[in-house]
C-alpha atoms as a PDB file:
ATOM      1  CA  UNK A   1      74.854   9.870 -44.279  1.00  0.00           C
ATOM      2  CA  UNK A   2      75.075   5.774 -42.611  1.00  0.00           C
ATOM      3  CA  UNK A   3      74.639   8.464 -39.482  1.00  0.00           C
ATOM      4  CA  UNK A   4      71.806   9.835 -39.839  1.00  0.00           C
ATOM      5  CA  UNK A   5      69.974   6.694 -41.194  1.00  0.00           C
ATOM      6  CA  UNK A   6      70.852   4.968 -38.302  1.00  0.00           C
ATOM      7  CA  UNK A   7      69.493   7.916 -36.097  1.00  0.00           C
ATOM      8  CA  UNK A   8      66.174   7.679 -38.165  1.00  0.00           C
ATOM      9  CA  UNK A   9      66.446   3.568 -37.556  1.00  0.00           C
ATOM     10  CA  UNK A  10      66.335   4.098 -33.824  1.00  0.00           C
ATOM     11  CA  UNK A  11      63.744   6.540 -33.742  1.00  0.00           C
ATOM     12  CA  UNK A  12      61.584   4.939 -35.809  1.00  0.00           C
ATOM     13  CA  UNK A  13      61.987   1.443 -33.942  1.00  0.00           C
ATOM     14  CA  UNK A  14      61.651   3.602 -30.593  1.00  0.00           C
ATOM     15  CA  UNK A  15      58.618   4.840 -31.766  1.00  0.00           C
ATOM     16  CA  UNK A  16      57.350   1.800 -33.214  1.00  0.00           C
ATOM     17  CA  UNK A  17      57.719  -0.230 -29.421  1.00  0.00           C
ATOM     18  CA  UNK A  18      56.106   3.196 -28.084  1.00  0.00           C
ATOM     19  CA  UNK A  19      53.324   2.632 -30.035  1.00  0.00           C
ATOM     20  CA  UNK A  20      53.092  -1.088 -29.399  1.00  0.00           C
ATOM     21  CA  UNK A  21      53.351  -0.914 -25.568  1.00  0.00           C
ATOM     22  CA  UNK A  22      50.597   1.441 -25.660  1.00  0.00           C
ATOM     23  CA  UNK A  23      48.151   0.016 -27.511  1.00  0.00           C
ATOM     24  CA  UNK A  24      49.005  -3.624 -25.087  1.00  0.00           C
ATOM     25  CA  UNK A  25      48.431  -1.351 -22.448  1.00  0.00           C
ATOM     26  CA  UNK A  26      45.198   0.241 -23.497  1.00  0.00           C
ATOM     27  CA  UNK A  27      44.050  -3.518 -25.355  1.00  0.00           C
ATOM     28  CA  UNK A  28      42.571  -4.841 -22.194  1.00  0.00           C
ATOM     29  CA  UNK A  29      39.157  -5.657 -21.145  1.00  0.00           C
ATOM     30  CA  UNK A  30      36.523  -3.540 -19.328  1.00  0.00           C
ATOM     31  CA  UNK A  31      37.278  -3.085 -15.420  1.00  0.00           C
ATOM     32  CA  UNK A  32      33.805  -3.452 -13.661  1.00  0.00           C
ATOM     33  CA  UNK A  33      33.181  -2.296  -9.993  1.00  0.00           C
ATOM     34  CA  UNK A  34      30.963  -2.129  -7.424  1.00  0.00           C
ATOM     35  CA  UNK A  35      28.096  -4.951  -8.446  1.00  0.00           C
ATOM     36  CA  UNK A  36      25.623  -3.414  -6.185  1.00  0.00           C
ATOM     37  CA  UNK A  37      21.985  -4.786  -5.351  1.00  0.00           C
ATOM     38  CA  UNK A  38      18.781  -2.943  -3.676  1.00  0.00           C
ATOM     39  CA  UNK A  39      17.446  -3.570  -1.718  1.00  0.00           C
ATOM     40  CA  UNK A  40      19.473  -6.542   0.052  1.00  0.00           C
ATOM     41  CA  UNK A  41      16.617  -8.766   1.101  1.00  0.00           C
ATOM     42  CA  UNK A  42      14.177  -8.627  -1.748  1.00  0.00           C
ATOM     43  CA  UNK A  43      10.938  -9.928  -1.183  1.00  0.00           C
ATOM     44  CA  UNK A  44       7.870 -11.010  -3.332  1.00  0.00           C
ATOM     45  CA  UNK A  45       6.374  -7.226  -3.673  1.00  0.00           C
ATOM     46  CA  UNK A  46       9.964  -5.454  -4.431  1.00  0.00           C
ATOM     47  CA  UNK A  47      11.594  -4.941  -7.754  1.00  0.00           C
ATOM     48  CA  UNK A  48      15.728  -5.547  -7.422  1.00  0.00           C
ATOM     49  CA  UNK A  49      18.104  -2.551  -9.013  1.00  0.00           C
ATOM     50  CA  UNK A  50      21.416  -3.891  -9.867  1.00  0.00           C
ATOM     51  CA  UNK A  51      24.033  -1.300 -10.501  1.00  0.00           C
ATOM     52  CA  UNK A  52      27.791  -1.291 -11.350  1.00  0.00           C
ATOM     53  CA  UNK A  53      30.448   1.394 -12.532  1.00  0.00           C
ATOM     54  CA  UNK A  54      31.907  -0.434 -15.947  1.00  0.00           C
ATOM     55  CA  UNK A  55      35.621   2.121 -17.105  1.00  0.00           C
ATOM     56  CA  UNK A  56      37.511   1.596 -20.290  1.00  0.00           C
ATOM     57  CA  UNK A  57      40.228   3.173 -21.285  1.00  0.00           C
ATOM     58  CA  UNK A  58      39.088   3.013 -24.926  1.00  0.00           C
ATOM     59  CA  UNK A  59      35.491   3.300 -24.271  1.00  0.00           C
ATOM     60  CA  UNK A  60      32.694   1.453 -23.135  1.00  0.00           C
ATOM     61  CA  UNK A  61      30.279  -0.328 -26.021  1.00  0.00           C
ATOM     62  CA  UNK A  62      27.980  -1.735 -23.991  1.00  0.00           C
ATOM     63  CA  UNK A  63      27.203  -3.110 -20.326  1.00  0.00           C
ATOM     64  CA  UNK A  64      24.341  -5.693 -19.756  1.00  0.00           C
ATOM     65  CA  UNK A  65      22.044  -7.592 -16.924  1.00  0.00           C
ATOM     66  CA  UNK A  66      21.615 -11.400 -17.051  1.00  0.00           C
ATOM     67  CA  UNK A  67      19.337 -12.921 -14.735  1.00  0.00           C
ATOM     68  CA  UNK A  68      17.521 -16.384 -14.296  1.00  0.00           C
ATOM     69  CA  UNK A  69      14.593 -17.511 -12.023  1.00  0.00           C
ATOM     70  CA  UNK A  70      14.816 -21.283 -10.809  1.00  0.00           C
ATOM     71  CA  UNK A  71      16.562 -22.954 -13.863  1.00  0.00           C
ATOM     72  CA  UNK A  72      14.680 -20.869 -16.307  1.00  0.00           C
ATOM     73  CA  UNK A  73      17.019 -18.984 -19.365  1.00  0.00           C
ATOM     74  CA  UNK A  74      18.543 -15.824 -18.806  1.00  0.00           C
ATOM     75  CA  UNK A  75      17.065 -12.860 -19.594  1.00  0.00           C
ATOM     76  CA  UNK A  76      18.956  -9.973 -21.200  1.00  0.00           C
ATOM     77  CA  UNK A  77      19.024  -6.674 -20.029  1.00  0.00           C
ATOM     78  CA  UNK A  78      20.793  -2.982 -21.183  1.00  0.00           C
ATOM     79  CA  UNK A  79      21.569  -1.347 -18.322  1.00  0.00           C
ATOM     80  CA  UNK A  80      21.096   2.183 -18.805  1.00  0.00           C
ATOM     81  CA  UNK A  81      24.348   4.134 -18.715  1.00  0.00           C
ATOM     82  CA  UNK A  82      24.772   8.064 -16.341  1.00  0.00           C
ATOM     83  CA  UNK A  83      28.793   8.367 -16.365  1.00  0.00           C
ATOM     84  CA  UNK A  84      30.898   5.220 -15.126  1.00  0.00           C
ATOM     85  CA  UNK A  85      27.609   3.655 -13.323  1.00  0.00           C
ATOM     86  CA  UNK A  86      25.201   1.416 -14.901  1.00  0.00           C
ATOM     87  CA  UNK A  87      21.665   0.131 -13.797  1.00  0.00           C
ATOM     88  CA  UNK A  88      19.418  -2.401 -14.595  1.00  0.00           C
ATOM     89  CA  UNK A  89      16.142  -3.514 -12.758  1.00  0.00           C
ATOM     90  CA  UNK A  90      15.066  -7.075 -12.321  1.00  0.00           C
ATOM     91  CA  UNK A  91      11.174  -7.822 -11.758  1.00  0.00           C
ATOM     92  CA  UNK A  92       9.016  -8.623  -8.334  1.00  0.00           C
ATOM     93  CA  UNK A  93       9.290 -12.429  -8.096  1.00  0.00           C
ATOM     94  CA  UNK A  94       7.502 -15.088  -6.085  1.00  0.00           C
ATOM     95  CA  UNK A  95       8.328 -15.487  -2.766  1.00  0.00           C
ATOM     96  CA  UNK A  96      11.285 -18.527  -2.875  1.00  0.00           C
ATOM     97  CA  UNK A  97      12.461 -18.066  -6.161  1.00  0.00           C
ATOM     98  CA  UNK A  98      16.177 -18.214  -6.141  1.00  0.00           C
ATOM     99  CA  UNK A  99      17.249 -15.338  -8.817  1.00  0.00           C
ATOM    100  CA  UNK A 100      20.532 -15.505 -10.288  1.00  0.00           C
ATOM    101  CA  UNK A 101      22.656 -12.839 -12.036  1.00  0.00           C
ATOM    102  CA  UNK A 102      25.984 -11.378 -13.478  1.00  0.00           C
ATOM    103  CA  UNK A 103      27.257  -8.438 -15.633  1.00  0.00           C
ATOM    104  CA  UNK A 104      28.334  -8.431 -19.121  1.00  0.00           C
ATOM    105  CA  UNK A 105      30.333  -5.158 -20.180  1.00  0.00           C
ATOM    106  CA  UNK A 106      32.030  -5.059 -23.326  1.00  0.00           C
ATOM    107  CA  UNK A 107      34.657  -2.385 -24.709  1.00  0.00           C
ATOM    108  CA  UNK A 108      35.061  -0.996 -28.091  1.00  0.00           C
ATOM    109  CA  UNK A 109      37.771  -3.723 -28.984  1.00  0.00           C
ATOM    110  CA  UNK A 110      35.081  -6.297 -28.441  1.00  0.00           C
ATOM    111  CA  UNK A 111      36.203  -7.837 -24.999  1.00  0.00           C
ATOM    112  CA  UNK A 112      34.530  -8.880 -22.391  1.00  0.00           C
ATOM    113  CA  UNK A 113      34.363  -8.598 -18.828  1.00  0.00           C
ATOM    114  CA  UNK A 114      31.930  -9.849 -16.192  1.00  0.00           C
ATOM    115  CA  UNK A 115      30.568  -9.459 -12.889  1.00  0.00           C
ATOM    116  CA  UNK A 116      30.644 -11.560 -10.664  1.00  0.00           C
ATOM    117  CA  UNK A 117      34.178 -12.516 -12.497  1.00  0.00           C
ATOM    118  CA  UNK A 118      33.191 -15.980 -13.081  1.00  0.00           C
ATOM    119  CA  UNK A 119      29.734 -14.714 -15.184  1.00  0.00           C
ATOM    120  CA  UNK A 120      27.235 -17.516 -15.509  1.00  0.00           C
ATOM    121  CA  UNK A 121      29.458 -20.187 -13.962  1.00  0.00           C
ATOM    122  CA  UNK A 122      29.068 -18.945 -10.802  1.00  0.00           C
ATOM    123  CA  UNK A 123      26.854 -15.558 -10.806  1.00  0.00           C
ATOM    124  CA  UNK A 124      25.563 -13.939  -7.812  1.00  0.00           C
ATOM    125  CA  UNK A 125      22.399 -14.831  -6.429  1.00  0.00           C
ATOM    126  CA  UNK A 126      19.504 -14.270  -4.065  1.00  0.00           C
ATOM    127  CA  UNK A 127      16.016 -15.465  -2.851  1.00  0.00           C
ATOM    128  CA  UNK A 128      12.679 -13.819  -2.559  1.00  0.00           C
ATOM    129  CA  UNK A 129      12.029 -13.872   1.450  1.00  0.00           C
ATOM    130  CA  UNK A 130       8.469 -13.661   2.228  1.00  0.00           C
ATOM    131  CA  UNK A 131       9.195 -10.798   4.856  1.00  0.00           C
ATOM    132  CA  UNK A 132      12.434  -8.140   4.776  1.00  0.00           C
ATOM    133  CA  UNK A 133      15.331  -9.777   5.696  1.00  0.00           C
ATOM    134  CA  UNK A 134      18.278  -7.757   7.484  1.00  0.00           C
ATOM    135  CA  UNK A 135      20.290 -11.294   8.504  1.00  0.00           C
ATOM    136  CA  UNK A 136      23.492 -12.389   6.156  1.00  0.00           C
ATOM    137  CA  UNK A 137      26.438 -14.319   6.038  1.00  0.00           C
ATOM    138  CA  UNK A 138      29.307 -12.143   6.035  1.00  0.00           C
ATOM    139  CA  UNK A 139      31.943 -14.200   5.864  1.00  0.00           C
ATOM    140  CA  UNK A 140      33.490 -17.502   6.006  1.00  0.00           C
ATOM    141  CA  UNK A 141      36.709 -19.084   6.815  1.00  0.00           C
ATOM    142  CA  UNK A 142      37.065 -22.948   5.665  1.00  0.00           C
ATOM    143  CA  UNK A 143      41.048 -23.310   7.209  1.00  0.00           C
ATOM    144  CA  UNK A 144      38.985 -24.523  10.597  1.00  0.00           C
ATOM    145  CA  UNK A 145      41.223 -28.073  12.223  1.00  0.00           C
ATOM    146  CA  UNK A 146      41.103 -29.144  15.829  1.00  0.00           C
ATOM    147  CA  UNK A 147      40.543 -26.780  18.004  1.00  0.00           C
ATOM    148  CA  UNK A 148      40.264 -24.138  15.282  1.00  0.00           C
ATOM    149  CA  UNK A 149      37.103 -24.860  12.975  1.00  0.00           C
ATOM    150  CA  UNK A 150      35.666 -23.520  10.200  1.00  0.00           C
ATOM    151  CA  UNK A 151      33.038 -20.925  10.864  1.00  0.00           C
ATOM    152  CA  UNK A 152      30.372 -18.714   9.313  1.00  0.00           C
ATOM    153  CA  UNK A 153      29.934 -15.028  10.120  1.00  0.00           C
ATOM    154  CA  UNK A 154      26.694 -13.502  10.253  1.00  0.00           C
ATOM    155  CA  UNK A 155      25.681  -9.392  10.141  1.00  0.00           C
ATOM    156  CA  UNK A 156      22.919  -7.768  11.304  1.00  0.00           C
ATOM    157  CA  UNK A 157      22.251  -4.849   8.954  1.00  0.00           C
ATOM    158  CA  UNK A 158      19.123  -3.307  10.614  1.00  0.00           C
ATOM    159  CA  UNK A 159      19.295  -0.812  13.725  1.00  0.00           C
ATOM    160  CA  UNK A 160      17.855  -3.096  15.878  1.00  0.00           C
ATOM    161  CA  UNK A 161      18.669  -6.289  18.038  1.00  0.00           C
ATOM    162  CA  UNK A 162      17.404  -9.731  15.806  1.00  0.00           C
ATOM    163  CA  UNK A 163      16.586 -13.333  17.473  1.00  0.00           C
ATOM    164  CA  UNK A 164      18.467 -15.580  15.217  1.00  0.00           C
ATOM    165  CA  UNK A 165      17.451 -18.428  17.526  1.00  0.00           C
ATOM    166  CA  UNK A 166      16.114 -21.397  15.143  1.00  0.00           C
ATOM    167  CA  UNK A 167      17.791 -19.947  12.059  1.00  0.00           C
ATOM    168  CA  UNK A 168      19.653 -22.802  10.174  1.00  0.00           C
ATOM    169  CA  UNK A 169      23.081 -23.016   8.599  1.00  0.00           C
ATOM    170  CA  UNK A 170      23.991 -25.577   5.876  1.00  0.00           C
ATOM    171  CA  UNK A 171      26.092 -26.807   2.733  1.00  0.00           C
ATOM    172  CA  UNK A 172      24.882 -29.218   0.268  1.00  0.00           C
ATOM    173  CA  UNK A 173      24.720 -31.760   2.480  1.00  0.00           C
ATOM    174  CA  UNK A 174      22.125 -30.421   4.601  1.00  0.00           C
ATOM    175  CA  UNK A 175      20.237 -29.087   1.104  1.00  0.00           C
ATOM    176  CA  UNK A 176      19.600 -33.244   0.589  1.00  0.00           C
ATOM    177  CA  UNK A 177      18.694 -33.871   3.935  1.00  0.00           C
ATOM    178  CA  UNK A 178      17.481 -31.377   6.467  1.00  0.00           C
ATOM    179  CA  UNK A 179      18.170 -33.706   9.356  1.00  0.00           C
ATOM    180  CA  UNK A 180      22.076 -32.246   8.621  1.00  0.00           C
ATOM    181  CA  UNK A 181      21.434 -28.682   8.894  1.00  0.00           C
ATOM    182  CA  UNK A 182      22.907 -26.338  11.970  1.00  0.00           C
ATOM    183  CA  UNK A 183      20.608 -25.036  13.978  1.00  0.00           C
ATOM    184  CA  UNK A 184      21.151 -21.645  15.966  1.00  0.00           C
ATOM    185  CA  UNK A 185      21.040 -21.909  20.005  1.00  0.00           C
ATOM    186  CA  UNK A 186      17.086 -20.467  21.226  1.00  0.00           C
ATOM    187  CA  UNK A 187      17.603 -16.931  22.310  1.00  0.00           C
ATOM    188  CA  UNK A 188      20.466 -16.133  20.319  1.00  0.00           C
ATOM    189  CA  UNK A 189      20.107 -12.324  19.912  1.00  0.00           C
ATOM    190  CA  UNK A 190      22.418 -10.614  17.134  1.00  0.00           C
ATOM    191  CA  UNK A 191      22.872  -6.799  18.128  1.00  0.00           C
ATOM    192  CA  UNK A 192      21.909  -4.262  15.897  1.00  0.00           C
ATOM    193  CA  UNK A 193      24.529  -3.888  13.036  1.00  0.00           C
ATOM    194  CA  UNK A 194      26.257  -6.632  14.992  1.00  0.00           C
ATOM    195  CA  UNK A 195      28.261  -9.452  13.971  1.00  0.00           C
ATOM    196  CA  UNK A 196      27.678 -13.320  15.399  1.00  0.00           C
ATOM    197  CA  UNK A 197      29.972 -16.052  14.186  1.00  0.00           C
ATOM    198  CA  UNK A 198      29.088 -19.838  14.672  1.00  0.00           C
ATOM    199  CA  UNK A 199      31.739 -23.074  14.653  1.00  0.00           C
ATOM    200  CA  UNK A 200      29.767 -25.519  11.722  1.00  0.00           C
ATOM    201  CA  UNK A 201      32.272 -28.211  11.980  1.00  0.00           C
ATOM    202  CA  UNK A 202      32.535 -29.440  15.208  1.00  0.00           C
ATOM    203  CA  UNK A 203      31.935 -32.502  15.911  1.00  0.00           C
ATOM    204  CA  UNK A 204      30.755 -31.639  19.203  1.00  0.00           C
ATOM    205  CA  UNK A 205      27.724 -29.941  17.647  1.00  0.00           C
ATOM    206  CA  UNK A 206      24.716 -31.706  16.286  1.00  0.00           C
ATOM    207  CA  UNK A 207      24.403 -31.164  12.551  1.00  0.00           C
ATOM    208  CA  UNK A 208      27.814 -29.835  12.213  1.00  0.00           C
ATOM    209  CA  UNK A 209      29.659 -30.046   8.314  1.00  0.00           C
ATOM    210  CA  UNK A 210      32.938 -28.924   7.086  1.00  0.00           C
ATOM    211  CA  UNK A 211      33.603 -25.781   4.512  1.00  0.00           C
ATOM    212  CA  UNK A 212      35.398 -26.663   1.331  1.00  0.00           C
ATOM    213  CA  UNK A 213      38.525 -25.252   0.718  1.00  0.00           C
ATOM    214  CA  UNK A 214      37.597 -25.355  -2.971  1.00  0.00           C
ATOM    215  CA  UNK A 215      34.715 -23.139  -2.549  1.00  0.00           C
ATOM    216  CA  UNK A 216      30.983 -24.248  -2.015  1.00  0.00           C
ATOM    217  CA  UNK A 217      27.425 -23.159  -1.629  1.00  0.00           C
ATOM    218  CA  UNK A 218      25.968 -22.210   1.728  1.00  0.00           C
ATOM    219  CA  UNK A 219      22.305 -21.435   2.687  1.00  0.00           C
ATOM    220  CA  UNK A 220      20.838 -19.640   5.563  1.00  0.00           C
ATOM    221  CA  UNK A 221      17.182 -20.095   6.335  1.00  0.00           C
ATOM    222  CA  UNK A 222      15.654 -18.525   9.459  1.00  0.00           C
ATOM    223  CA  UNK A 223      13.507 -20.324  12.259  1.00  0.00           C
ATOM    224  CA  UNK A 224      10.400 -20.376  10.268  1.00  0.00           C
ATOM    225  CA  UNK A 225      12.240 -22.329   7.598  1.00  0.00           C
ATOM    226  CA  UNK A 226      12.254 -20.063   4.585  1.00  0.00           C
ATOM    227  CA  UNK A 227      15.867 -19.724   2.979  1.00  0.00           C
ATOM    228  CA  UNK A 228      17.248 -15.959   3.707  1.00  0.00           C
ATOM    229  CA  UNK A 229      20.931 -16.166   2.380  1.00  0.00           C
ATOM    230  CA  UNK A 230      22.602 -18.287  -0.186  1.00  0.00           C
ATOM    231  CA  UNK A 231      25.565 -17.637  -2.065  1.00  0.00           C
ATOM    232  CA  UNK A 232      28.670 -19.586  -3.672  1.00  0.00           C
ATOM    233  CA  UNK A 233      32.125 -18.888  -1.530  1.00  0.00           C
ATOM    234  CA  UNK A 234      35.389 -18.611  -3.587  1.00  0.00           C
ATOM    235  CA  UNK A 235      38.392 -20.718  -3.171  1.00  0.00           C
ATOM    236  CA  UNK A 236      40.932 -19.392  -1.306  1.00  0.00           C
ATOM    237  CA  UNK A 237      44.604 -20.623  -1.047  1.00  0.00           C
ATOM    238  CA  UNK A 238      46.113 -19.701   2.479  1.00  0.00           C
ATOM    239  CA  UNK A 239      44.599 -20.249   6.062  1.00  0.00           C
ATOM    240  CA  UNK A 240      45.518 -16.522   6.271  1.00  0.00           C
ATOM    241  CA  UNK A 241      42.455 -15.354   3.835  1.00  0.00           C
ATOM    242  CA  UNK A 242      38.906 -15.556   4.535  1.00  0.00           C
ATOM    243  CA  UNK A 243      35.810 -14.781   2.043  1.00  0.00           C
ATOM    244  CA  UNK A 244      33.239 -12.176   2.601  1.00  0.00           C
ATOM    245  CA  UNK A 245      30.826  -9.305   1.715  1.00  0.00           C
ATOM    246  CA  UNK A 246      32.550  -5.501   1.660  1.00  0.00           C
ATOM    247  CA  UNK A 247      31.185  -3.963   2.707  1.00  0.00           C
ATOM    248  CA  UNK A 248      29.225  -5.867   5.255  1.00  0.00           C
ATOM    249  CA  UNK A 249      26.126  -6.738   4.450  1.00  0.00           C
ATOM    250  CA  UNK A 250      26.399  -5.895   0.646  1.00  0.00           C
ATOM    251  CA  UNK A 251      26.065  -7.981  -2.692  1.00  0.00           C
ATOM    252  CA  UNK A 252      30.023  -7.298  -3.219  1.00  0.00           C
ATOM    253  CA  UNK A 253      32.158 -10.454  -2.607  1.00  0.00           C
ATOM    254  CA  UNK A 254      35.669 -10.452  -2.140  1.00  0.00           C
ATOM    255  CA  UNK A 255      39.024 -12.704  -1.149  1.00  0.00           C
ATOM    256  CA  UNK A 256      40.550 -11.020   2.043  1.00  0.00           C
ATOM    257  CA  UNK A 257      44.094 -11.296   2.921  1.00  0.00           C
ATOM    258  CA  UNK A 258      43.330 -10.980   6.412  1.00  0.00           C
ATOM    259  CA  UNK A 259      40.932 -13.103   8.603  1.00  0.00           C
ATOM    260  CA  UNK A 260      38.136 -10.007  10.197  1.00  0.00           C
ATOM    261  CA  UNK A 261      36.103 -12.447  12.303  1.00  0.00           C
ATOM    262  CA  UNK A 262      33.304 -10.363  14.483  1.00  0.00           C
ATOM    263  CA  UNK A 263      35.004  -7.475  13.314  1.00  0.00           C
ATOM    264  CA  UNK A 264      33.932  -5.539   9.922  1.00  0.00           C
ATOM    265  CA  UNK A 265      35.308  -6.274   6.476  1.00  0.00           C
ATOM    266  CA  UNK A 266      35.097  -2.764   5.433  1.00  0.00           C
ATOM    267  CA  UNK A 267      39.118  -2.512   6.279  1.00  0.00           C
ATOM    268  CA  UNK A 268      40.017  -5.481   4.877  1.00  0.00           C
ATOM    269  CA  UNK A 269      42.236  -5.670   2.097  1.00  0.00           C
ATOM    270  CA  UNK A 270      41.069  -8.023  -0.832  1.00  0.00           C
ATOM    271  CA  UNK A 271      43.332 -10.528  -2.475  1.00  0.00           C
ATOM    272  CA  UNK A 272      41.545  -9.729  -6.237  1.00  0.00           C
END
């Protein structure tokens, strides 16, 4: 008899850790994927599409768009569901508006996950260019001491060759006083689908700044002077990673483990 209700004791405790390790396992928030924006280079005639594939293993509730123009409030958005992928469309907006957004998904247990990851803190942005844009930073590498400096990556998405001479590279600093922004060499010619990477911190080089290991925000603008790029790099912790888009040229951002300078990020593996 003490036999068998010991068996039943260890059965029932068995199943009773069974059942709690699966519901920690399952209790977890939405995994969102693939924050995708088109087209690239928006400008003041072209509605944006944001899309993203939002999985749960107990089932999605629901996944929304926030976006802001300037400093103005967010607006709310449903995205509208077809399988894992979501969409959502933000308006045509003036040429020079800077547009910021994230993704909200939430799961049938009520929690929350965003993308980017840090939501409104830091959400992923863009400006309205006046013409179609096919010139972005790629990535970016703030490890840079003597004779190794910190450098910006640019990508030509387009099929065609693209003068970036005049185009303009700058953090904060240069934001407060244009006298401190970097200016591209005349005739600088980025191939088509090419890759061009520029030294900002050298002192050698007139208007030259340093990249934040902490993470900043960097603009592009090109040589007539409107801004064409902007974004907010990440932190990262080793001089081994870099940041960047992947793949390149898109609106996903990611922590490599691996520095891919003038070579594609589409190989690179990401460190979250």
């Amino acid at each position: 008899m003490m036999k068998n209700i010991l068996l039943i004791f260890i059965v029932s405790t068995a199943l009773f850790f069974a059942g709690c390790k699966k519901d920690n396992a399952t209790n977890q928030p939405p995994v969102i994927t693939n924050l995708i924006m088109i087209p690239t280079s928006p400008i003041s005639s072209t509605v944006v599409t944001i899309t993203v594939t939002a999985t749960d293993a107990k089932g999605i509730s629901t996944v929304k768009l926030y976006y802001s123009v300037g400093s103005g409030n967010y607006t709310v958005v449903n995205m509208t569901p077809n399988g894992d992928n979501y969409s959502a469309v933000i308006p045509a907006q003036a040429t020079g508006s800077v547009v910021s957004y994230y993704v909200e998904a939430l799961n049938l247990s009520g929690l929350v996950a965003f993308a980017p990851e840090t939501g409104s803190v830091a959400p992923a942005t863009y400006t309205v260019a006046p013409t179609a844009n096919y010139i972005f930073m790629n990535e970016v590498w703030s490890w840079g001491l003597t004779p190794d400096f910190d450098w910006i990556e640019l990508y030509n998405t387009s099929n065609s060759d693209v003068n970036i001479g005049g185009y303009k590279l700058y953090d904060s600093g240069g934001q407060a006083n244009p006298s401190l922004k970097l200016r591209i060499p005349d005739g600088t010619i980025i191939t088509a689908q090419g890759f061009f990477t520029i030294v900002v911190d050298d002192p050698a080089i007139s208007g030259n700044f340093g990249l934040s290991k902490s993470g900043e925000e960097i603009w592009l603008e090109n040589s007539g002077g409107d801004i064409i790029d902007n974004f907010v790099y990440a932190a990262t912790t080793l001089a081994t990673q870099s940041y960047g888009r992947k793949p390149d040229g898109s609106t996903n951002f990611y922590i490599f483990n691996e520095i891919t300078k003038n070579t594609t990020n589409n190989n690179a593996t990401t460190f979250k």
